[in-house]
C-alpha atoms as a PDB file:
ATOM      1  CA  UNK A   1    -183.603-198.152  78.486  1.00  0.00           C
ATOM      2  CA  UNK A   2    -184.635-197.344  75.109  1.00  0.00           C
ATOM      3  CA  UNK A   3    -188.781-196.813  74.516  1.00  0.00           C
ATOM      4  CA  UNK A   4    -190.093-198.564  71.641  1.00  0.00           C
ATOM      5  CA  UNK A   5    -190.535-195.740  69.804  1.00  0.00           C
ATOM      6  CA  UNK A   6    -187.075-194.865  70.172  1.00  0.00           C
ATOM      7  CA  UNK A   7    -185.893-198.010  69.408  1.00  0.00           C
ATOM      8  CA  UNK A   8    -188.181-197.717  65.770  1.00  0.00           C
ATOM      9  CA  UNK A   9    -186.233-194.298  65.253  1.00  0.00           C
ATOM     10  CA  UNK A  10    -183.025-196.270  65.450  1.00  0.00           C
ATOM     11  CA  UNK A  11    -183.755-199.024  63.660  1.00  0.00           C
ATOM     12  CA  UNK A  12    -185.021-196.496  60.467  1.00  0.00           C
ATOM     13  CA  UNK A  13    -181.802-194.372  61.010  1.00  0.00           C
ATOM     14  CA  UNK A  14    -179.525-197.548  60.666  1.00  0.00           C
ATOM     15  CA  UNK A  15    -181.873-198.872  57.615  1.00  0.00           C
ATOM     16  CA  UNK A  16    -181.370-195.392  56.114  1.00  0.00           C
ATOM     17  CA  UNK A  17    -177.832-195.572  56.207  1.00  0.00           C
ATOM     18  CA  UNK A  18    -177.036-198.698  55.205  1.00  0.00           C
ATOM     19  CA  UNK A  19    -179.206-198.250  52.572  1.00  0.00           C
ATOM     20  CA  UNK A  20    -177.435-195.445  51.262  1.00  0.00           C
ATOM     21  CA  UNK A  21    -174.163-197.069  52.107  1.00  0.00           C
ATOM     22  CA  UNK A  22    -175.025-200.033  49.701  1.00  0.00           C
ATOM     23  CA  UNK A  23    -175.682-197.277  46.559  1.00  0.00           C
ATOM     24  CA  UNK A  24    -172.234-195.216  47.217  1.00  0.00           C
ATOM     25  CA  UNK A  25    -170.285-196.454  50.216  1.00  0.00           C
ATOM     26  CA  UNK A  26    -169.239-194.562  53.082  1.00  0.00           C
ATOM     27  CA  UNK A  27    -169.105-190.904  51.205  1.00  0.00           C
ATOM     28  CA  UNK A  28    -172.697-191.662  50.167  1.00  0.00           C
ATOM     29  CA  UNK A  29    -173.630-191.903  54.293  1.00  0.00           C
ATOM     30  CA  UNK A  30    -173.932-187.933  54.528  1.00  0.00           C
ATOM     31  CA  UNK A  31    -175.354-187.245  58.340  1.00  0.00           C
ATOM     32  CA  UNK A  32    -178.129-184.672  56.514  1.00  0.00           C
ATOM     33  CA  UNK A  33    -179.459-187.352  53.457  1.00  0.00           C
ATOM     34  CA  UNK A  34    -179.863-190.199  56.452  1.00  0.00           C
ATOM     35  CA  UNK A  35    -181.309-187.953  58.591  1.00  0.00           C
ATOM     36  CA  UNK A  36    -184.045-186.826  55.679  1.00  0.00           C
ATOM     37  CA  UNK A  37    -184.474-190.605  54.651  1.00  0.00           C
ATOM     38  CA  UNK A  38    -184.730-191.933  58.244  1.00  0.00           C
ATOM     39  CA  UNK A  39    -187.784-188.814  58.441  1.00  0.00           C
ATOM     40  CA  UNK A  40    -185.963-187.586  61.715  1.00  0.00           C
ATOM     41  CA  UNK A  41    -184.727-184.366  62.654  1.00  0.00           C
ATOM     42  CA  UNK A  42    -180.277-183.894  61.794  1.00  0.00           C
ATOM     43  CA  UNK A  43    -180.136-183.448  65.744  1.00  0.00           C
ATOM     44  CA  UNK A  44    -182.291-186.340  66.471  1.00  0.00           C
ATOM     45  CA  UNK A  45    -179.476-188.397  64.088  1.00  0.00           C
ATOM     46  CA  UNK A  46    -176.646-186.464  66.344  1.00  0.00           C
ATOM     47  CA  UNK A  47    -177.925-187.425  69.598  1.00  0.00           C
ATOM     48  CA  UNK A  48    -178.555-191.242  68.446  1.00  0.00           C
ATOM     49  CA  UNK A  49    -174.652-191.115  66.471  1.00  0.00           C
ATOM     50  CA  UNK A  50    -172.336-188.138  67.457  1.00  0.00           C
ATOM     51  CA  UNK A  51    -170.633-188.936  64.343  1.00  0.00           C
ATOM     52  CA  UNK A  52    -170.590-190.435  60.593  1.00  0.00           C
ATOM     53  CA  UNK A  53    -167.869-193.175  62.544  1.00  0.00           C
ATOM     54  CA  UNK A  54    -170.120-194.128  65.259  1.00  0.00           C
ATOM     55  CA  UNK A  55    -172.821-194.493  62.219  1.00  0.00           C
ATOM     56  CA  UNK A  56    -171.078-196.592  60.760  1.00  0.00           C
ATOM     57  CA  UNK A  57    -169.948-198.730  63.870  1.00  0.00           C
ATOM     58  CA  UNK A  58    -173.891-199.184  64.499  1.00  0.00           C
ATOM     59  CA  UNK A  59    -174.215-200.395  61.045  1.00  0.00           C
ATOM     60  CA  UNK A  60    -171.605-202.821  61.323  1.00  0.00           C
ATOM     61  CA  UNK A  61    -172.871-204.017  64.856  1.00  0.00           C
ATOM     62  CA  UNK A  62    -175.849-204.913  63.451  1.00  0.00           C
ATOM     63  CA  UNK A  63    -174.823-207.214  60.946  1.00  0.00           C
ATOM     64  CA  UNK A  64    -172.888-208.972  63.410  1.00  0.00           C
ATOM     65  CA  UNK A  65    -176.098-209.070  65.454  1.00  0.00           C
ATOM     66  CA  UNK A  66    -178.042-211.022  61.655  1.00  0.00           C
ATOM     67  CA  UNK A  67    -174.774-213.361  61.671  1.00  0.00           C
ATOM     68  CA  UNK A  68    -175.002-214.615  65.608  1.00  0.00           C
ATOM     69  CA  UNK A  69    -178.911-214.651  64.828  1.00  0.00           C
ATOM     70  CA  UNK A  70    -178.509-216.655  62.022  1.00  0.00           C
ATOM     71  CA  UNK A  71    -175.798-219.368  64.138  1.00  0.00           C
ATOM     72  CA  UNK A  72    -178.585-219.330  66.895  1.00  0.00           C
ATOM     73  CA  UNK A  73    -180.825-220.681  64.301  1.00  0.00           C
ATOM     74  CA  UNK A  74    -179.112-222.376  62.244  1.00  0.00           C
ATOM     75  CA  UNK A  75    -175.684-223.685  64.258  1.00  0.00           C
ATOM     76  CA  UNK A  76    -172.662-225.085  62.457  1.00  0.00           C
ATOM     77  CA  UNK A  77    -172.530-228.295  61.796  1.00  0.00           C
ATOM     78  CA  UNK A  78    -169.158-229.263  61.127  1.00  0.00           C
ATOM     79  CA  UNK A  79    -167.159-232.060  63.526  1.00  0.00           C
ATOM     80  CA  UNK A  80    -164.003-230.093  64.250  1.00  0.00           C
ATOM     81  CA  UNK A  81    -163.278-226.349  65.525  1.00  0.00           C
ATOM     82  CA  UNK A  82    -161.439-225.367  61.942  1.00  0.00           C
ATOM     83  CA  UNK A  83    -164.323-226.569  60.554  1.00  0.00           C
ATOM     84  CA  UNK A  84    -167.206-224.956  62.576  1.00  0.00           C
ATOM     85  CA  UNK A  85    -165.210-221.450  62.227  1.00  0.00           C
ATOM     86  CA  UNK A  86    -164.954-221.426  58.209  1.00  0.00           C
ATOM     87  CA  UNK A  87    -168.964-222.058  58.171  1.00  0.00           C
ATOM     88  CA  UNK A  88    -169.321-218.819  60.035  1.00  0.00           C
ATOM     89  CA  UNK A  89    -166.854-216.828  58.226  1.00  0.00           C
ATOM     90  CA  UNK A  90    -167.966-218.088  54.652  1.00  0.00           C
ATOM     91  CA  UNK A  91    -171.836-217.587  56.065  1.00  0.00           C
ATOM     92  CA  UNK A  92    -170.649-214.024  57.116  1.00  0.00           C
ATOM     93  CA  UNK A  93    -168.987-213.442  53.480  1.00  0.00           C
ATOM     94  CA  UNK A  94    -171.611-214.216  51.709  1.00  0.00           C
ATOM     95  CA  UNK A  95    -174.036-212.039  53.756  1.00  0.00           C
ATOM     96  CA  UNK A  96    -171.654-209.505  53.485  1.00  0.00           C
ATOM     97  CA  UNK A  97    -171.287-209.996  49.766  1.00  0.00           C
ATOM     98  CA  UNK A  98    -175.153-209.745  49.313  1.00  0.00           C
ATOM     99  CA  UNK A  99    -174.429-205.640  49.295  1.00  0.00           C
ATOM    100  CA  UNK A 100    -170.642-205.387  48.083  1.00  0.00           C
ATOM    101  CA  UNK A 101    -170.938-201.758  48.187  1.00  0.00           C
ATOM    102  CA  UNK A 102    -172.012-201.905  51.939  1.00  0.00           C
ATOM    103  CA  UNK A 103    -169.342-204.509  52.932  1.00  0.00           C
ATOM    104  CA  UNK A 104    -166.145-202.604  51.178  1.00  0.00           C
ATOM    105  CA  UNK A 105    -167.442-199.056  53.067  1.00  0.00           C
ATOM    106  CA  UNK A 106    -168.083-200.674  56.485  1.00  0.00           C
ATOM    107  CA  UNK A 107    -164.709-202.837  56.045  1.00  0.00           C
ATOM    108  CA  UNK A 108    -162.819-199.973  55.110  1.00  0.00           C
ATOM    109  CA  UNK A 109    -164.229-197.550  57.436  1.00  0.00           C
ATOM    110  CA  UNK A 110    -163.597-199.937  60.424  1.00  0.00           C
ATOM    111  CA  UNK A 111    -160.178-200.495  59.102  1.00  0.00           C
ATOM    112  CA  UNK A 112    -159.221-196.604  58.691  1.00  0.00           C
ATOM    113  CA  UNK A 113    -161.613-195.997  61.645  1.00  0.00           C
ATOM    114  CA  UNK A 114    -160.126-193.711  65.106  1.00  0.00           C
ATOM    115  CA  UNK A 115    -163.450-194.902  66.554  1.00  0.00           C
ATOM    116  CA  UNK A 116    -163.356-197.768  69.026  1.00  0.00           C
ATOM    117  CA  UNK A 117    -164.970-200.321  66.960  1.00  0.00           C
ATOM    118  CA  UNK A 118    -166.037-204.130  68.385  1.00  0.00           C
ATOM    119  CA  UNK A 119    -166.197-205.500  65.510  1.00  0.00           C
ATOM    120  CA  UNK A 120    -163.007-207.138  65.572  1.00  0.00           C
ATOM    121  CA  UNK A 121    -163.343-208.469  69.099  1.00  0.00           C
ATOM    122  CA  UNK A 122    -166.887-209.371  68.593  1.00  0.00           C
ATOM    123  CA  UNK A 123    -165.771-211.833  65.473  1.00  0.00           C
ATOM    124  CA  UNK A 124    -163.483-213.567  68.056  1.00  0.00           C
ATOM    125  CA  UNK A 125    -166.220-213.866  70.299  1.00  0.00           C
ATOM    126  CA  UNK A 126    -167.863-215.694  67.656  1.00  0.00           C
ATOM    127  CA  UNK A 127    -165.276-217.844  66.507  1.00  0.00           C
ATOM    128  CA  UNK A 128    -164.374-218.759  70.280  1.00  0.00           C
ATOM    129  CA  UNK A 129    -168.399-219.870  70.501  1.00  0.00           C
ATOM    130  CA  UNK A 130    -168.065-222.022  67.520  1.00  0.00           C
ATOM    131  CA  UNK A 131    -164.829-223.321  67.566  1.00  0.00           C
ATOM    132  CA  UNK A 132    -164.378-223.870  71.058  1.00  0.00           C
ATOM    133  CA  UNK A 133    -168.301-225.499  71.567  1.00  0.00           C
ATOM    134  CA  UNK A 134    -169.500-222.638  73.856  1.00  0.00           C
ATOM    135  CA  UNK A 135    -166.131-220.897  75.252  1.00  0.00           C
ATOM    136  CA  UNK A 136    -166.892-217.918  76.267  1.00  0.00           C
ATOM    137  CA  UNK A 137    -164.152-214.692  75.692  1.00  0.00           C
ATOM    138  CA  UNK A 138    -164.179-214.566  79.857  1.00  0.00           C
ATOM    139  CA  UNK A 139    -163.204-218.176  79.700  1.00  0.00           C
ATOM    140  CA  UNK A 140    -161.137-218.422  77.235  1.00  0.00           C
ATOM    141  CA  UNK A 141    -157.168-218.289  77.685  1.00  0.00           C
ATOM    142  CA  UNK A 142    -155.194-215.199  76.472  1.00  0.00           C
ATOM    143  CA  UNK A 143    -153.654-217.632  73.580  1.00  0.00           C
ATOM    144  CA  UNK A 144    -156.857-218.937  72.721  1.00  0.00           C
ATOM    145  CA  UNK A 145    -158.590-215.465  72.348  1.00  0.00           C
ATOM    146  CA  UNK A 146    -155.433-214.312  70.317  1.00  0.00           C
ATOM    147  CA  UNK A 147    -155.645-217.295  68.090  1.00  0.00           C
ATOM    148  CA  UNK A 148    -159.434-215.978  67.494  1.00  0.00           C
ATOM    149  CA  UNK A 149    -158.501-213.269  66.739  1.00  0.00           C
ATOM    150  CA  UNK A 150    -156.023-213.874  64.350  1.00  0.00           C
ATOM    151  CA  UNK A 151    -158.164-215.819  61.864  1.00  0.00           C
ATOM    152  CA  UNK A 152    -160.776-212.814  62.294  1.00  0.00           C
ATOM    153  CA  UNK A 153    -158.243-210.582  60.696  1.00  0.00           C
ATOM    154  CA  UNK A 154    -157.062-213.049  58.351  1.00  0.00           C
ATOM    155  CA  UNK A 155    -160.985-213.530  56.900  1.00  0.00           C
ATOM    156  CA  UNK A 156    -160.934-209.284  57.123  1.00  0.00           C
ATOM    157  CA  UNK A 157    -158.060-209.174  55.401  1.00  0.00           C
ATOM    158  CA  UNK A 158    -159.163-211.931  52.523  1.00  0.00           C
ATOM    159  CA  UNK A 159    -162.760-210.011  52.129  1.00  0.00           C
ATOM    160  CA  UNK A 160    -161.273-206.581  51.355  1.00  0.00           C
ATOM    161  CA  UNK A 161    -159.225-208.752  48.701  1.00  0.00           C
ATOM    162  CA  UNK A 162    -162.401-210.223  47.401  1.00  0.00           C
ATOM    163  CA  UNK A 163    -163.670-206.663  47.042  1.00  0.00           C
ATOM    164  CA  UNK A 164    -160.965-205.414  44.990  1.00  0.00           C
ATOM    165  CA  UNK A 165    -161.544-207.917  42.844  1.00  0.00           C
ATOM    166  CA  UNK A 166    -157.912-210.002  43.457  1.00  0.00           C
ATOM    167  CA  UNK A 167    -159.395-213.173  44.941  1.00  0.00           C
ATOM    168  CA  UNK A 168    -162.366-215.269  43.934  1.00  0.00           C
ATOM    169  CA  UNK A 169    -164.962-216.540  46.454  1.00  0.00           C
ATOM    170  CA  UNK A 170    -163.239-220.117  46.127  1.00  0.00           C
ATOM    171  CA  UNK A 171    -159.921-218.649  46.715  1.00  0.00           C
ATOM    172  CA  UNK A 172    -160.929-216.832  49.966  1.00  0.00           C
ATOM    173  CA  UNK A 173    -162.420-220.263  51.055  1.00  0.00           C
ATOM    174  CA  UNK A 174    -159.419-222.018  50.730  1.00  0.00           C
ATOM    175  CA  UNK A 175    -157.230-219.311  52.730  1.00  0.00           C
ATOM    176  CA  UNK A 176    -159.468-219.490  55.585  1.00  0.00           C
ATOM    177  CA  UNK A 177    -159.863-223.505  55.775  1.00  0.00           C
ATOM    178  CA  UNK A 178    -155.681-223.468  55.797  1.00  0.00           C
ATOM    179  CA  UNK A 179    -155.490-220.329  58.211  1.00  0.00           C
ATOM    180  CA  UNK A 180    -158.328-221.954  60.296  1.00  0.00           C
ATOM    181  CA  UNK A 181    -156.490-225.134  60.534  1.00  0.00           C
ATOM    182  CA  UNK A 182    -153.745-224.047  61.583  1.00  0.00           C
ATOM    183  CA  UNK A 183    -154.512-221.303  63.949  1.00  0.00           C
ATOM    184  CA  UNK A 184    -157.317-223.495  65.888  1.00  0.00           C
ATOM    185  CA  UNK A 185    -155.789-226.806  65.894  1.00  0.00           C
ATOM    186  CA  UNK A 186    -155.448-227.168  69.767  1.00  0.00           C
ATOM    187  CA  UNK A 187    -158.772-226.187  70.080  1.00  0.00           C
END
């Protein structure tokens, strides 16, 4: 268990690199210039994050920790599954689009990533919520969790498009409602 203290250090280290991740992607994320702007020691960072990867999985945990807040608080409201999924992935687009620079370095660092990353498995946990009114990844059947799945790395797939400038907000929006509909209509 983490001491408050330690859990402040964290927080400033993750600040500090997303920060810094938001000016110049994931190059701009050296271990030494978050260290210095977090105001802890390089081996303090190193013990926290062994490496730059597991950085950047932190960074992208925690804004899947502002999007589930954010559904806590504010659920979706739409009548069917399809429906209820596209509100979270268009919510999640446009927080990620907030900091473009931050979204295209986390996306493409998860997608070129080695490192075990949850992010993937942690947006079908999400959708399953939504969609399925509560289903839970332990309840849910392998087809359903696949299906889940599948539109997560469909809306992945659409956002790094976004970012390189080849589809328009709109555009993506439409994708998802017709991949959504389709994947999650036995839901």
């Amino acid at each position: 268990m983490r001491t408050r203290s330690q859990r402040q250090r964290r927080r400033r280290i993750l600040q500090a690199a997303a920060a810094l991740a938001s000016r110049g992607g994931v190059e701009a994320m050296q271990m030494r210039t978050v260290a210095e702007r977090a105001g802890v020691a390089l081996g303090t960072l190193y013990r926290y994050f062994p490496s730059k990867m597991d950085l950047v999985v932190a960074v992208v945990s925690e804004e899947i920790d502002l999007l589930e807040a954010s559904i806590e608080r504010r659920p979706p409201g739409a009548a069917t599954p399809a429906g209820r999924a596209v509100d979270v992935l268009m919510r999640a687009t446009r927080g990620l689009m907030r900091e473009p620079e931050l979204a295209d370095a986390l996306i493409r660092s998860l997608v070129m990533s080695e490192v075990e990353a949850p992010f993937g498995d942690r947006m079908a946990g999400l959708l399953l919520r939504v969609a399925g009114g509560g289903l839970m990844v332990e309840n849910a059947s392998e087809e359903q969790f696949g299906l889940a799945s599948s539109l997560s790395g469909v809306w992945v797939q659409e956002l790094l498009e976004m970012l390189h400038g080849r589809r328009t907000y709109d555009q993506i929006q439409r994708r998802i409602e017709l991949a959504a509909s389709r994947l999650l209509a036995d839901f």
